[in-house]
PDB file of N, CA and C in Angstrom:
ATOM      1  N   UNK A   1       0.844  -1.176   0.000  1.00  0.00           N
ATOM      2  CA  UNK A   1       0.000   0.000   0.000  1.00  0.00           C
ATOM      3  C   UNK A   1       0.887   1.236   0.000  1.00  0.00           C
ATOM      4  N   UNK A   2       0.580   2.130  -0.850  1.00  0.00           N
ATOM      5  CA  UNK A   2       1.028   3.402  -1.082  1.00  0.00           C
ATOM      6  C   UNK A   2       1.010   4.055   0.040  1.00  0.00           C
ATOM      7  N   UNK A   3       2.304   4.946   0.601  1.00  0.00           N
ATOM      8  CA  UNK A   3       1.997   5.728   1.687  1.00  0.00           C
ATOM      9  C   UNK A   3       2.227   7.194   1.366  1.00  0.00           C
ATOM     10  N   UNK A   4       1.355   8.373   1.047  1.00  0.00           N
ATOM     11  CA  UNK A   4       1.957   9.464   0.243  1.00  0.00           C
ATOM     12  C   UNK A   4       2.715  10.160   0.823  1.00  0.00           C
ATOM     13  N   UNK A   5       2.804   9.988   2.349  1.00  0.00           N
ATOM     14  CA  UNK A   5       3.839  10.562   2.296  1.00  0.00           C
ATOM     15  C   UNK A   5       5.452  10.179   2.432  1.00  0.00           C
ATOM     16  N   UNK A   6       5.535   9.336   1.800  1.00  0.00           N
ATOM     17  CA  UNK A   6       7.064   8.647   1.226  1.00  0.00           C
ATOM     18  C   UNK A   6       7.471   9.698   0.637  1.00  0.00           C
ATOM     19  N   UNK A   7       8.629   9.744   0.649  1.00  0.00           N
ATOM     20  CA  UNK A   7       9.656  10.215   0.080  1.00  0.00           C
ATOM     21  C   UNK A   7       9.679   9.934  -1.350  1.00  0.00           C
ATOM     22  N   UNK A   8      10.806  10.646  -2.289  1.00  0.00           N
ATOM     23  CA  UNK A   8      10.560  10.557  -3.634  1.00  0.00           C
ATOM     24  C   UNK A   8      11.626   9.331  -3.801  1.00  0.00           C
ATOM     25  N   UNK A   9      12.220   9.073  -3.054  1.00  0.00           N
ATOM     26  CA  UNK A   9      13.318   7.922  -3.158  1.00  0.00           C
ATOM     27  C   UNK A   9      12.836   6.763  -2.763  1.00  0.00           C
ATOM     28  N   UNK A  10      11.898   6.502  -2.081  1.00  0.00           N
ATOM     29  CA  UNK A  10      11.187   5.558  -1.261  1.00  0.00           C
ATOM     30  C   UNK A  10       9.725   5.266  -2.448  1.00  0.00           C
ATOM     31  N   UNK A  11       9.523   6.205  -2.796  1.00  0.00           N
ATOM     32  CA  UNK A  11       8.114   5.850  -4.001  1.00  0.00           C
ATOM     33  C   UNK A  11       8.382   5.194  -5.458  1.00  0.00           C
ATOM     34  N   UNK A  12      10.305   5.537  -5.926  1.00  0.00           N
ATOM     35  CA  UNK A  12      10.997   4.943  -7.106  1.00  0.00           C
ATOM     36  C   UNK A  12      11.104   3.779  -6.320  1.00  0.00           C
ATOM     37  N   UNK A  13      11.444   3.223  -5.505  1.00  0.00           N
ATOM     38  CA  UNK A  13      11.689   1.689  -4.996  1.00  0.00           C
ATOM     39  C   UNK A  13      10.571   0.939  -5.109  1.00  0.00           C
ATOM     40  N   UNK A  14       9.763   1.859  -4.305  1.00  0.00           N
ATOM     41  CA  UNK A  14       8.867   0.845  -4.740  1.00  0.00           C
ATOM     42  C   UNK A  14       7.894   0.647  -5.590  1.00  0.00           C
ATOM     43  N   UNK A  15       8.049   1.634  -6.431  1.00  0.00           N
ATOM     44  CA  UNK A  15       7.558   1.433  -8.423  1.00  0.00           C
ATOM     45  C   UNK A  15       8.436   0.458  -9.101  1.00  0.00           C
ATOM     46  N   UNK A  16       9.621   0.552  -8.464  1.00  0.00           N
ATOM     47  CA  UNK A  16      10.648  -0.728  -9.402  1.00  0.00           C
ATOM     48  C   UNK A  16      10.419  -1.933  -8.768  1.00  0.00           C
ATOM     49  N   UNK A  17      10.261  -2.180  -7.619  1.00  0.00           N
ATOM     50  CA  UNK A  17       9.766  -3.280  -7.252  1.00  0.00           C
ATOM     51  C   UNK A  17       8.642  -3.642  -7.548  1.00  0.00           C
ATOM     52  N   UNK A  18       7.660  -2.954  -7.999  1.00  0.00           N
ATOM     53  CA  UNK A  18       6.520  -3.534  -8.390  1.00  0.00           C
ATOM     54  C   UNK A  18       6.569  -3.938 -10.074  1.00  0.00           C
ATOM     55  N   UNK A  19       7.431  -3.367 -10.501  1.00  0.00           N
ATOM     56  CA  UNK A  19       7.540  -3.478 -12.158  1.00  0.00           C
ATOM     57  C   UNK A  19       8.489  -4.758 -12.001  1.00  0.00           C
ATOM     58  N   UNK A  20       9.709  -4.677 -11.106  1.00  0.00           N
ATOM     59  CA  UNK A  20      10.396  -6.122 -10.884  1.00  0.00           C
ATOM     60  C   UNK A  20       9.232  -7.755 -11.000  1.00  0.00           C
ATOM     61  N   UNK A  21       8.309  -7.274  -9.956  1.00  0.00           N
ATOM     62  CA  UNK A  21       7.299  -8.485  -9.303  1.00  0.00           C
ATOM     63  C   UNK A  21       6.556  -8.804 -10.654  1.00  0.00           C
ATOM     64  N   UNK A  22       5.966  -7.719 -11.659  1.00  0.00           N
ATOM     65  CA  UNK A  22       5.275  -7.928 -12.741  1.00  0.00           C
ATOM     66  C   UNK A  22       6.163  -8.679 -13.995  1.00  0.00           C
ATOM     67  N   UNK A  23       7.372  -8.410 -14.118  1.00  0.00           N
ATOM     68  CA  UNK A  23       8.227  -8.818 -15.215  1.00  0.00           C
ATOM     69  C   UNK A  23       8.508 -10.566 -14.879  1.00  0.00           C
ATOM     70  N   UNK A  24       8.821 -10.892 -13.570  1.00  0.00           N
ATOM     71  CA  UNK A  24       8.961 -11.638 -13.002  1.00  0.00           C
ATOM     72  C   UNK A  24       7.736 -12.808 -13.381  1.00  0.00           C
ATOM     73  N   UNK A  25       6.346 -12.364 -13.014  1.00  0.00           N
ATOM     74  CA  UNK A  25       5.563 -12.951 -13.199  1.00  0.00           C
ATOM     75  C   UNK A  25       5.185 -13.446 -14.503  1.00  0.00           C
ATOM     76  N   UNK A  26       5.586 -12.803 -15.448  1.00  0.00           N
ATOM     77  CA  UNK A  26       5.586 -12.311 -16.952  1.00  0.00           C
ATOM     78  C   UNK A  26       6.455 -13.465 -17.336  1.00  0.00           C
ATOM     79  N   UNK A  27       7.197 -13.735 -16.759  1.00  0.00           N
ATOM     80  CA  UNK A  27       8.438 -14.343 -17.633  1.00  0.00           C
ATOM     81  C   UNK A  27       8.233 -15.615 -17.029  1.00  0.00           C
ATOM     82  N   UNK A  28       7.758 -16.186 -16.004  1.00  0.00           N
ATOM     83  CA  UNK A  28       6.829 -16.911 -15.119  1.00  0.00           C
ATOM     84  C   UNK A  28       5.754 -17.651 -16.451  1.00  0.00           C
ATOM     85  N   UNK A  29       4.637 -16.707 -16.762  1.00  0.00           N
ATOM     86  CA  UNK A  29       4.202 -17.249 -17.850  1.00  0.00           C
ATOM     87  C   UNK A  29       4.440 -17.792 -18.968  1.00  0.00           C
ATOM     88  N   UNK A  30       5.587 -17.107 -19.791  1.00  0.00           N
ATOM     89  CA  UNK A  30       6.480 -17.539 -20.957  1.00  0.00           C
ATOM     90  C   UNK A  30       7.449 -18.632 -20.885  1.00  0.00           C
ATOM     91  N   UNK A  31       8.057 -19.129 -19.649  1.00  0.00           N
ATOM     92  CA  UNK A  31       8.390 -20.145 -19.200  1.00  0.00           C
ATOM     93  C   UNK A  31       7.600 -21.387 -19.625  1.00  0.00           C
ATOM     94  N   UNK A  32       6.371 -21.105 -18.827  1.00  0.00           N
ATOM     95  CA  UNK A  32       5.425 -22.193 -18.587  1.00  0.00           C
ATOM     96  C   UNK A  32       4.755 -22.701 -19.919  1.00  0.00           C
ATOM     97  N   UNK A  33       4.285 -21.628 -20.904  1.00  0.00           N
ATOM     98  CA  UNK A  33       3.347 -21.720 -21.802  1.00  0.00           C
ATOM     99  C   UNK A  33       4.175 -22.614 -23.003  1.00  0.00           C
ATOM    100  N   UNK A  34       5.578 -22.227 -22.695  1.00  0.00           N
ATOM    101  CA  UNK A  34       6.814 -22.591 -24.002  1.00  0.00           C
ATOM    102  C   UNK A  34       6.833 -24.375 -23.069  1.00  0.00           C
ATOM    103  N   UNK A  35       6.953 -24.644 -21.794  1.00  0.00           N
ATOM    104  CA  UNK A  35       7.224 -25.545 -21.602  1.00  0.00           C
ATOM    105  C   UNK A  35       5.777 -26.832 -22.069  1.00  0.00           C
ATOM    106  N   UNK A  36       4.636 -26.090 -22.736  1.00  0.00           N
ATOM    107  CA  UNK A  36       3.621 -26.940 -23.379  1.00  0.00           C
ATOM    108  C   UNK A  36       3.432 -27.095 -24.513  1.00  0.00           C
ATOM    109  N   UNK A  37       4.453 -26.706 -24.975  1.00  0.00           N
ATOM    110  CA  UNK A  37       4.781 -27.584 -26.583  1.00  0.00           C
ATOM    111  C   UNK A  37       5.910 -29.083 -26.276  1.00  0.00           C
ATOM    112  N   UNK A  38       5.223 -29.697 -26.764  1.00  0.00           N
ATOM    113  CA  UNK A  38       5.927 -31.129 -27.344  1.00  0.00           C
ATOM    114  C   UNK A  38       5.633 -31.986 -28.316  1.00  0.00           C
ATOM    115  N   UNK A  39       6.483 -32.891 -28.243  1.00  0.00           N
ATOM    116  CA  UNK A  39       6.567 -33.758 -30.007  1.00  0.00           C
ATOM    117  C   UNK A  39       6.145 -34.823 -30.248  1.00  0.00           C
ATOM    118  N   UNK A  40       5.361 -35.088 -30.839  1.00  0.00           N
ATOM    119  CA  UNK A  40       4.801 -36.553 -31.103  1.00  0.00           C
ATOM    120  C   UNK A  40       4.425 -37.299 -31.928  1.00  0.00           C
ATOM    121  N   UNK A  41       4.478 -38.216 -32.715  1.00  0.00           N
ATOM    122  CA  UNK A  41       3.976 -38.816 -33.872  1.00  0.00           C
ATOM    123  C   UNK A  41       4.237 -37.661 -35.162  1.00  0.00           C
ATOM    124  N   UNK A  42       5.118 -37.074 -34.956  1.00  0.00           N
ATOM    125  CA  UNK A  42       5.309 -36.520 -36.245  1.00  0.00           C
ATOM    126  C   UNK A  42       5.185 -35.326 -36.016  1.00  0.00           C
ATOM    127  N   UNK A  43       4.036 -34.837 -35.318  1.00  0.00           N
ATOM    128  CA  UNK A  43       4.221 -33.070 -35.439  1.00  0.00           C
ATOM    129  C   UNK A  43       4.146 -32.660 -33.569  1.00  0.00           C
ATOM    130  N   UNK A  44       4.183 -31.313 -33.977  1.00  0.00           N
ATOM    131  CA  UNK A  44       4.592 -30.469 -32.705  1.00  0.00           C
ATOM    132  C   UNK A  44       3.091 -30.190 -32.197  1.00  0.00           C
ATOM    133  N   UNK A  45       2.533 -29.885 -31.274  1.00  0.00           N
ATOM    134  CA  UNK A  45       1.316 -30.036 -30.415  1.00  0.00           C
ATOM    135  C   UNK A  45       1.588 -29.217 -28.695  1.00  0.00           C
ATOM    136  N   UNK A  46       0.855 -28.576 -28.630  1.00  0.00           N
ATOM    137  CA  UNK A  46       0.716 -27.360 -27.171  1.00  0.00           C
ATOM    138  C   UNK A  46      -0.324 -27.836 -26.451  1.00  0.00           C
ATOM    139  N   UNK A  47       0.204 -28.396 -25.275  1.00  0.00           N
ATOM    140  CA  UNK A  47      -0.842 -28.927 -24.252  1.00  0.00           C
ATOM    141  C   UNK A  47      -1.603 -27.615 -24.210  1.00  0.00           C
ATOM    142  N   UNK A  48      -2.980 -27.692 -24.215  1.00  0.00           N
ATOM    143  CA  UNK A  48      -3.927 -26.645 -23.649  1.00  0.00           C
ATOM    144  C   UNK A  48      -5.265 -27.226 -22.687  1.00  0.00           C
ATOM    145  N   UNK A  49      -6.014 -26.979 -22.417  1.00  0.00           N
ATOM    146  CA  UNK A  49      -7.550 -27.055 -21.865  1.00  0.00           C
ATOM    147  C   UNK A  49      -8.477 -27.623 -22.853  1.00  0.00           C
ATOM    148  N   UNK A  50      -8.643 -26.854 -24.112  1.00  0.00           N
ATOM    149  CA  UNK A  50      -9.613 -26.628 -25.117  1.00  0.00           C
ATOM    150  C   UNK A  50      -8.773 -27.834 -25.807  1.00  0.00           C
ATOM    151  N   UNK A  51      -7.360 -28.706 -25.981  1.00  0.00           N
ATOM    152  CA  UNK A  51      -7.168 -29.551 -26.850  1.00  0.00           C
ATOM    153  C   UNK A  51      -7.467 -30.553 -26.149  1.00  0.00           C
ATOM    154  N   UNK A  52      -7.260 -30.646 -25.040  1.00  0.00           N
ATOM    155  CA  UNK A  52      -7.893 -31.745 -23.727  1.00  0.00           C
ATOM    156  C   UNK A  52      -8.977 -32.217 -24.354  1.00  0.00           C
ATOM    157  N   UNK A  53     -10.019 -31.039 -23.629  1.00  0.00           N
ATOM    158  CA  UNK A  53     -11.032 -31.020 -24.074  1.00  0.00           C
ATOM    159  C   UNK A  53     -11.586 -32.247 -25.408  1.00  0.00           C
ATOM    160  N   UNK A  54     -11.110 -31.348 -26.768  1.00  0.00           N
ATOM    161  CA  UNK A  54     -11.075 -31.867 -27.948  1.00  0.00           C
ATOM    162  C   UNK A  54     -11.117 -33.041 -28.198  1.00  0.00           C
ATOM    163  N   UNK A  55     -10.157 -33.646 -27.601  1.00  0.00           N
ATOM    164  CA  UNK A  55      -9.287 -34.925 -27.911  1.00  0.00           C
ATOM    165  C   UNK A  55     -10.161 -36.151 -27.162  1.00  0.00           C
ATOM    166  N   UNK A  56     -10.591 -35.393 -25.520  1.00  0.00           N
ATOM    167  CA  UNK A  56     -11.279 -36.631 -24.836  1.00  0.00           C
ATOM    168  C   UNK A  56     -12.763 -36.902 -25.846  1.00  0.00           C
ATOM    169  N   UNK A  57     -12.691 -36.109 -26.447  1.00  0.00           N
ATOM    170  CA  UNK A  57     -14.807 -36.588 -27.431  1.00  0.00           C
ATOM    171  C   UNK A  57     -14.829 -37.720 -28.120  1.00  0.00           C
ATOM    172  N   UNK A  58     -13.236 -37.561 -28.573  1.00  0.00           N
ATOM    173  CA  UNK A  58     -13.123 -38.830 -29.871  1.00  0.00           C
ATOM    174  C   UNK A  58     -12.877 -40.528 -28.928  1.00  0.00           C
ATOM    175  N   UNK A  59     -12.770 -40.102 -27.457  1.00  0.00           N
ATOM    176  CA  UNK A  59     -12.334 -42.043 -26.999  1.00  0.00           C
ATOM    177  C   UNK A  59     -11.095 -42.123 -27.842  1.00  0.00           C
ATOM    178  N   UNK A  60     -10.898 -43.596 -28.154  1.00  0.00           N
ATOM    179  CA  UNK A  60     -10.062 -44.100 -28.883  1.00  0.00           C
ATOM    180  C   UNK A  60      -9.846 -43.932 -30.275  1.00  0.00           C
ATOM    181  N   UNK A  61     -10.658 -43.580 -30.859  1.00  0.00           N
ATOM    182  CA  UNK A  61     -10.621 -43.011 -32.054  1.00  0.00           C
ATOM    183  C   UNK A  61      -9.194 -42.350 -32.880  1.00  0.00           C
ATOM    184  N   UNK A  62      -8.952 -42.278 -34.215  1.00  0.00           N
ATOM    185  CA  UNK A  62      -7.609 -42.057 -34.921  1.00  0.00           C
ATOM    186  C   UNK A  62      -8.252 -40.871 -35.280  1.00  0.00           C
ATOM    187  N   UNK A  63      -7.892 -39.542 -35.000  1.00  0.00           N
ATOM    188  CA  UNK A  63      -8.303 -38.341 -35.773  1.00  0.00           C
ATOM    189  C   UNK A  63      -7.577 -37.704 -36.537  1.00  0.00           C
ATOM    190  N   UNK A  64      -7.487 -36.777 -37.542  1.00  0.00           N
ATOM    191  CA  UNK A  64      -6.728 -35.869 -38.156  1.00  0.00           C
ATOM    192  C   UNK A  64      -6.586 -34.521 -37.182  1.00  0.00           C
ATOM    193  N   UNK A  65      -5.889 -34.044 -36.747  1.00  0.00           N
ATOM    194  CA  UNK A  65      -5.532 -32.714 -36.191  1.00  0.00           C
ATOM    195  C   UNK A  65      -4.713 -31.895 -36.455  1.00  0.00           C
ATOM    196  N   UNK A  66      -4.761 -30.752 -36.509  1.00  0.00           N
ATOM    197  CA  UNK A  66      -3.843 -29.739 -37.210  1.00  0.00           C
ATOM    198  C   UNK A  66      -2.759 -29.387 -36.126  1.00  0.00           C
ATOM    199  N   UNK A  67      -1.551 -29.991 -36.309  1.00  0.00           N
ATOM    200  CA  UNK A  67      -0.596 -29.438 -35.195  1.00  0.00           C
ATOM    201  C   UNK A  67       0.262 -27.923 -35.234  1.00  0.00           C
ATOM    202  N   UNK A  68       0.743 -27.264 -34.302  1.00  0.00           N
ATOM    203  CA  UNK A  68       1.449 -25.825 -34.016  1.00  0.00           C
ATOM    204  C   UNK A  68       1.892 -25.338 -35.180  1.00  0.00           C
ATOM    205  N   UNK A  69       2.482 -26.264 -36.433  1.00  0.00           N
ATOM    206  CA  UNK A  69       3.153 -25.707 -37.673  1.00  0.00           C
ATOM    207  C   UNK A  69       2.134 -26.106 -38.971  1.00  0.00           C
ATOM    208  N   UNK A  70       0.523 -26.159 -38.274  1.00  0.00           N
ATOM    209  CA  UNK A  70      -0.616 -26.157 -39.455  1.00  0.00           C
ATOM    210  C   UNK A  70      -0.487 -27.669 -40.613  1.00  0.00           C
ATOM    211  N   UNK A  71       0.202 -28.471 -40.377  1.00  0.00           N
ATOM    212  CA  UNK A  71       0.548 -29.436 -40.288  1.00  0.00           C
ATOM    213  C   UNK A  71      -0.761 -30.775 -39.796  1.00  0.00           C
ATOM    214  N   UNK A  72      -1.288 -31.631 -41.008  1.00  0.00           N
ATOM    215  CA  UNK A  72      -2.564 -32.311 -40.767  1.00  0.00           C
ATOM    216  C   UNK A  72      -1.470 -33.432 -39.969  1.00  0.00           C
ATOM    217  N   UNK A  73      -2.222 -34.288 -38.846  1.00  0.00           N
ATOM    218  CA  UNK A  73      -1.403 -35.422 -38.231  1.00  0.00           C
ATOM    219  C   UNK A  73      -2.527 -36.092 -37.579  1.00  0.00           C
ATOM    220  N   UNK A  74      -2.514 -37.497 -38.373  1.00  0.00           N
ATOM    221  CA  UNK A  74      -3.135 -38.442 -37.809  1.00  0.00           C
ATOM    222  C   UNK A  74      -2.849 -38.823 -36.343  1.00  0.00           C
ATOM    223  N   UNK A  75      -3.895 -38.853 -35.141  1.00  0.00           N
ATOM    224  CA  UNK A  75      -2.821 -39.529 -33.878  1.00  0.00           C
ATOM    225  C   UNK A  75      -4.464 -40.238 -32.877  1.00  0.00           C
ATOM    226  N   UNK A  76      -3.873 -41.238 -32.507  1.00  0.00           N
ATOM    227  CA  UNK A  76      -5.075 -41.733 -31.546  1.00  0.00           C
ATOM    228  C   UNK A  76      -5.273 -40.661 -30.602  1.00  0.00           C
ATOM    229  N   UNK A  77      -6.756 -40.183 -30.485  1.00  0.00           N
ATOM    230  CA  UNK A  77      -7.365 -39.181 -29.713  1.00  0.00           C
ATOM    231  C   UNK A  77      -6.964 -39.427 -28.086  1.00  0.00           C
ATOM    232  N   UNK A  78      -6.910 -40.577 -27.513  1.00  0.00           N
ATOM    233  CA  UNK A  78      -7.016 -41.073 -26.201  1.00  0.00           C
ATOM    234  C   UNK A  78      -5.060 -40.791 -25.570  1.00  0.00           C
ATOM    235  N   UNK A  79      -4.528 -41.414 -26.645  1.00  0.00           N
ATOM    236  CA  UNK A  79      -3.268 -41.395 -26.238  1.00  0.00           C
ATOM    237  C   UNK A  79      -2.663 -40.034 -26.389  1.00  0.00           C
ATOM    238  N   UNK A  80      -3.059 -39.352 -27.198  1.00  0.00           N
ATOM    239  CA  UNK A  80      -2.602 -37.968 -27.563  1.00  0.00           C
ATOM    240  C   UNK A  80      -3.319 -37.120 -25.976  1.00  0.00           C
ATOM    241  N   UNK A  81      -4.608 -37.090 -25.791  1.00  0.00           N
ATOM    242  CA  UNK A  81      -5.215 -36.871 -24.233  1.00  0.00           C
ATOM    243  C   UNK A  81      -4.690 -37.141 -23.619  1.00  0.00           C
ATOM    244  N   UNK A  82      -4.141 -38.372 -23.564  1.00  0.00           N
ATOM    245  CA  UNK A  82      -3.537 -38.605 -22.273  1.00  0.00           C
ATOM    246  C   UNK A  82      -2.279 -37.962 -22.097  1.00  0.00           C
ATOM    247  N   UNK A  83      -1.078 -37.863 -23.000  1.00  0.00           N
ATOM    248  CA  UNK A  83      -0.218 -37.078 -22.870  1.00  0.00           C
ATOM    249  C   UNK A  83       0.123 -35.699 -22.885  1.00  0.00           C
ATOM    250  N   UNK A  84      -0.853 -34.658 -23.434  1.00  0.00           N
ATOM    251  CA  UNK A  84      -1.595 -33.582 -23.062  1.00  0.00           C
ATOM    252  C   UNK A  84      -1.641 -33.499 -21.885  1.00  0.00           C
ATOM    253  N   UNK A  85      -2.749 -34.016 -21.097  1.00  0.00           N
ATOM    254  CA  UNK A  85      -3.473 -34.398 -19.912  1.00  0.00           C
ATOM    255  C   UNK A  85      -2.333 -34.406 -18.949  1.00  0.00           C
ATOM    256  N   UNK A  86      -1.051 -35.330 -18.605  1.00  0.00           N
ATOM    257  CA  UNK A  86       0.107 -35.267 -17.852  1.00  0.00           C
ATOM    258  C   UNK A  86       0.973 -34.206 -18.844  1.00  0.00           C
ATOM    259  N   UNK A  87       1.358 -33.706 -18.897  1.00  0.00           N
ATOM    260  CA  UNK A  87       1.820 -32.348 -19.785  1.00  0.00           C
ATOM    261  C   UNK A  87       1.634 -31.243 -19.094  1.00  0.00           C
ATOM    262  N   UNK A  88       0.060 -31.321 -19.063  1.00  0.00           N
ATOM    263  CA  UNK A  88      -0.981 -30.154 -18.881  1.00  0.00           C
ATOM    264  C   UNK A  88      -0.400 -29.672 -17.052  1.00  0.00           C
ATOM    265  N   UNK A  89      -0.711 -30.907 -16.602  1.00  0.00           N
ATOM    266  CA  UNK A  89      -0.579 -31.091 -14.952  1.00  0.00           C
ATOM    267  C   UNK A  89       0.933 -30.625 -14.488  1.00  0.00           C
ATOM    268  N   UNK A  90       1.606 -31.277 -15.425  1.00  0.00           N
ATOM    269  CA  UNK A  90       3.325 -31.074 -14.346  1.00  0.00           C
ATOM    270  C   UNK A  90       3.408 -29.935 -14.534  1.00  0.00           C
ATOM    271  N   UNK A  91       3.038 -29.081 -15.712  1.00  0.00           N
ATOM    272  CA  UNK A  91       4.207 -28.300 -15.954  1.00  0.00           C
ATOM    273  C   UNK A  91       2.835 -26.853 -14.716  1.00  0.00           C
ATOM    274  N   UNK A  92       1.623 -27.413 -14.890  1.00  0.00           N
ATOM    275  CA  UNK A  92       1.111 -26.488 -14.097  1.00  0.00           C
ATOM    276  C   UNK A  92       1.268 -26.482 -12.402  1.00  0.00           C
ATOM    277  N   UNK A  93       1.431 -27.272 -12.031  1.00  0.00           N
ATOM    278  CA  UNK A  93       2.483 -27.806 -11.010  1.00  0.00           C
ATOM    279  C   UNK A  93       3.373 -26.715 -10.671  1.00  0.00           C
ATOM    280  N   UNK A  94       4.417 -27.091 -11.404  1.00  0.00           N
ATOM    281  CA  UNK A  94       5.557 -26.499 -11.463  1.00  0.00           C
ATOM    282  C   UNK A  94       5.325 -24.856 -11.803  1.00  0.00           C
ATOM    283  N   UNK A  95       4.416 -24.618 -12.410  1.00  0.00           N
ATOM    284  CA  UNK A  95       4.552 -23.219 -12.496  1.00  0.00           C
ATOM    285  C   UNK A  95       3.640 -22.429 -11.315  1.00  0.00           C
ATOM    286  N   UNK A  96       2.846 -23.305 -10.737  1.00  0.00           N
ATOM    287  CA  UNK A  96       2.672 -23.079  -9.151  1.00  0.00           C
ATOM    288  C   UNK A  96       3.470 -22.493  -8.383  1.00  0.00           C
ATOM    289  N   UNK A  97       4.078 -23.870  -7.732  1.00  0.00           N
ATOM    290  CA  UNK A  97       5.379 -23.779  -6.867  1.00  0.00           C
ATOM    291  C   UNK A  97       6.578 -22.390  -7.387  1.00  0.00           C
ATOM    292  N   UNK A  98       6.578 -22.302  -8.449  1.00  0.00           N
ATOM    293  CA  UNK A  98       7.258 -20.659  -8.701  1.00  0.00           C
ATOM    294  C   UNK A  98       6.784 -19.380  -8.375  1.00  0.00           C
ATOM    295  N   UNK A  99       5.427 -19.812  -8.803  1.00  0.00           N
ATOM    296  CA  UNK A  99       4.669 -18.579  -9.010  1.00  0.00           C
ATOM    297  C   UNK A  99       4.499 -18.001  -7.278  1.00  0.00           C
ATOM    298  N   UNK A 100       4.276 -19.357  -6.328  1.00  0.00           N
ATOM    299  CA  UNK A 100       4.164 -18.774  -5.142  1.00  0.00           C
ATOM    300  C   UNK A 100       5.342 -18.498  -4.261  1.00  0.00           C
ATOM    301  N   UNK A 101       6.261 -18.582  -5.031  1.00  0.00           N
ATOM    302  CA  UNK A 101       7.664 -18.093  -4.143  1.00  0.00           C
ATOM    303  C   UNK A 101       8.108 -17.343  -4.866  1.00  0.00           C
ATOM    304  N   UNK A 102       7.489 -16.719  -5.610  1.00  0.00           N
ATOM    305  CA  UNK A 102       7.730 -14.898  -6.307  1.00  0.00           C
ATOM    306  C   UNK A 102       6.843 -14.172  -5.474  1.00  0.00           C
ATOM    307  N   UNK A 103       5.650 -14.995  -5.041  1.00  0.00           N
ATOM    308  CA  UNK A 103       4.634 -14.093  -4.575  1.00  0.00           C
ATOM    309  C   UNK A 103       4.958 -13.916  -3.092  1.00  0.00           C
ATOM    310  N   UNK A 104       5.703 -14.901  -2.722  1.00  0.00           N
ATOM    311  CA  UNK A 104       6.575 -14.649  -1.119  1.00  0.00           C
ATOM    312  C   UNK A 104       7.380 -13.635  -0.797  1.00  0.00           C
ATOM    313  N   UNK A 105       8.505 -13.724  -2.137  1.00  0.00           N
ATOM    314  CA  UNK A 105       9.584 -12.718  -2.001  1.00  0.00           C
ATOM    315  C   UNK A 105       8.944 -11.128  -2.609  1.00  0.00           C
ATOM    316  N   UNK A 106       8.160 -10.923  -2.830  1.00  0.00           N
ATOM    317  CA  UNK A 106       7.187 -10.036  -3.013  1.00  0.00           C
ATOM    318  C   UNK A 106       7.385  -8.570  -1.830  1.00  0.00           C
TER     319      UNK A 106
END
């Protein structure tokens, strides 16, 4: 919380610290989002929600899907989910456990 009457040296600290905490968090995201691309059966594929999603409708089923480089790729719907699915989890995990020890040192 802002105290106005800080000092002008005391109000740059803690504008840079707050732009520190935001960049931080920022780069936090870009980490994470890059760590949900991976490779499989031929093409490149970005764990998301909405491909989860997608993928669990078909069951077992062989679908065509358009992978990250627009690229058609046949791949069993279930197994492709499933590796999505653990993909999806670790890396959100992991970007947890960061996210709340930025928000500590805060």
């Amino acid at each position: 919380m802002l105290n106005y009457g800080m000092d002008t040296d005391a109000l740059i600290a803690h504008s840079r610290a707050r732009l520190s905490h935001a960049a931080q968090r920022r780069l936090l995201q870009e980490k994470y989002q890059a760590r949900m691309v991976f490779g499989w059966n031929g093409g490149m594929f970005r764990a998301t929600p909405e491909m989860i999603t997608f993928l669990s409708l078909y069951g077992d089923q062989r679908v065509v899907i358009e992978d990250l480089y627009h690229n058609p790729t046949e791949v069993n719907a279930a197994e492709l989910c499933d590796l999505m699915r653990a993909r999806w989890q670790e890396q959100m995990n992991a970007w947890l456990c960061e996210h709340q020890t930025v928000m500590q040192n805060r």
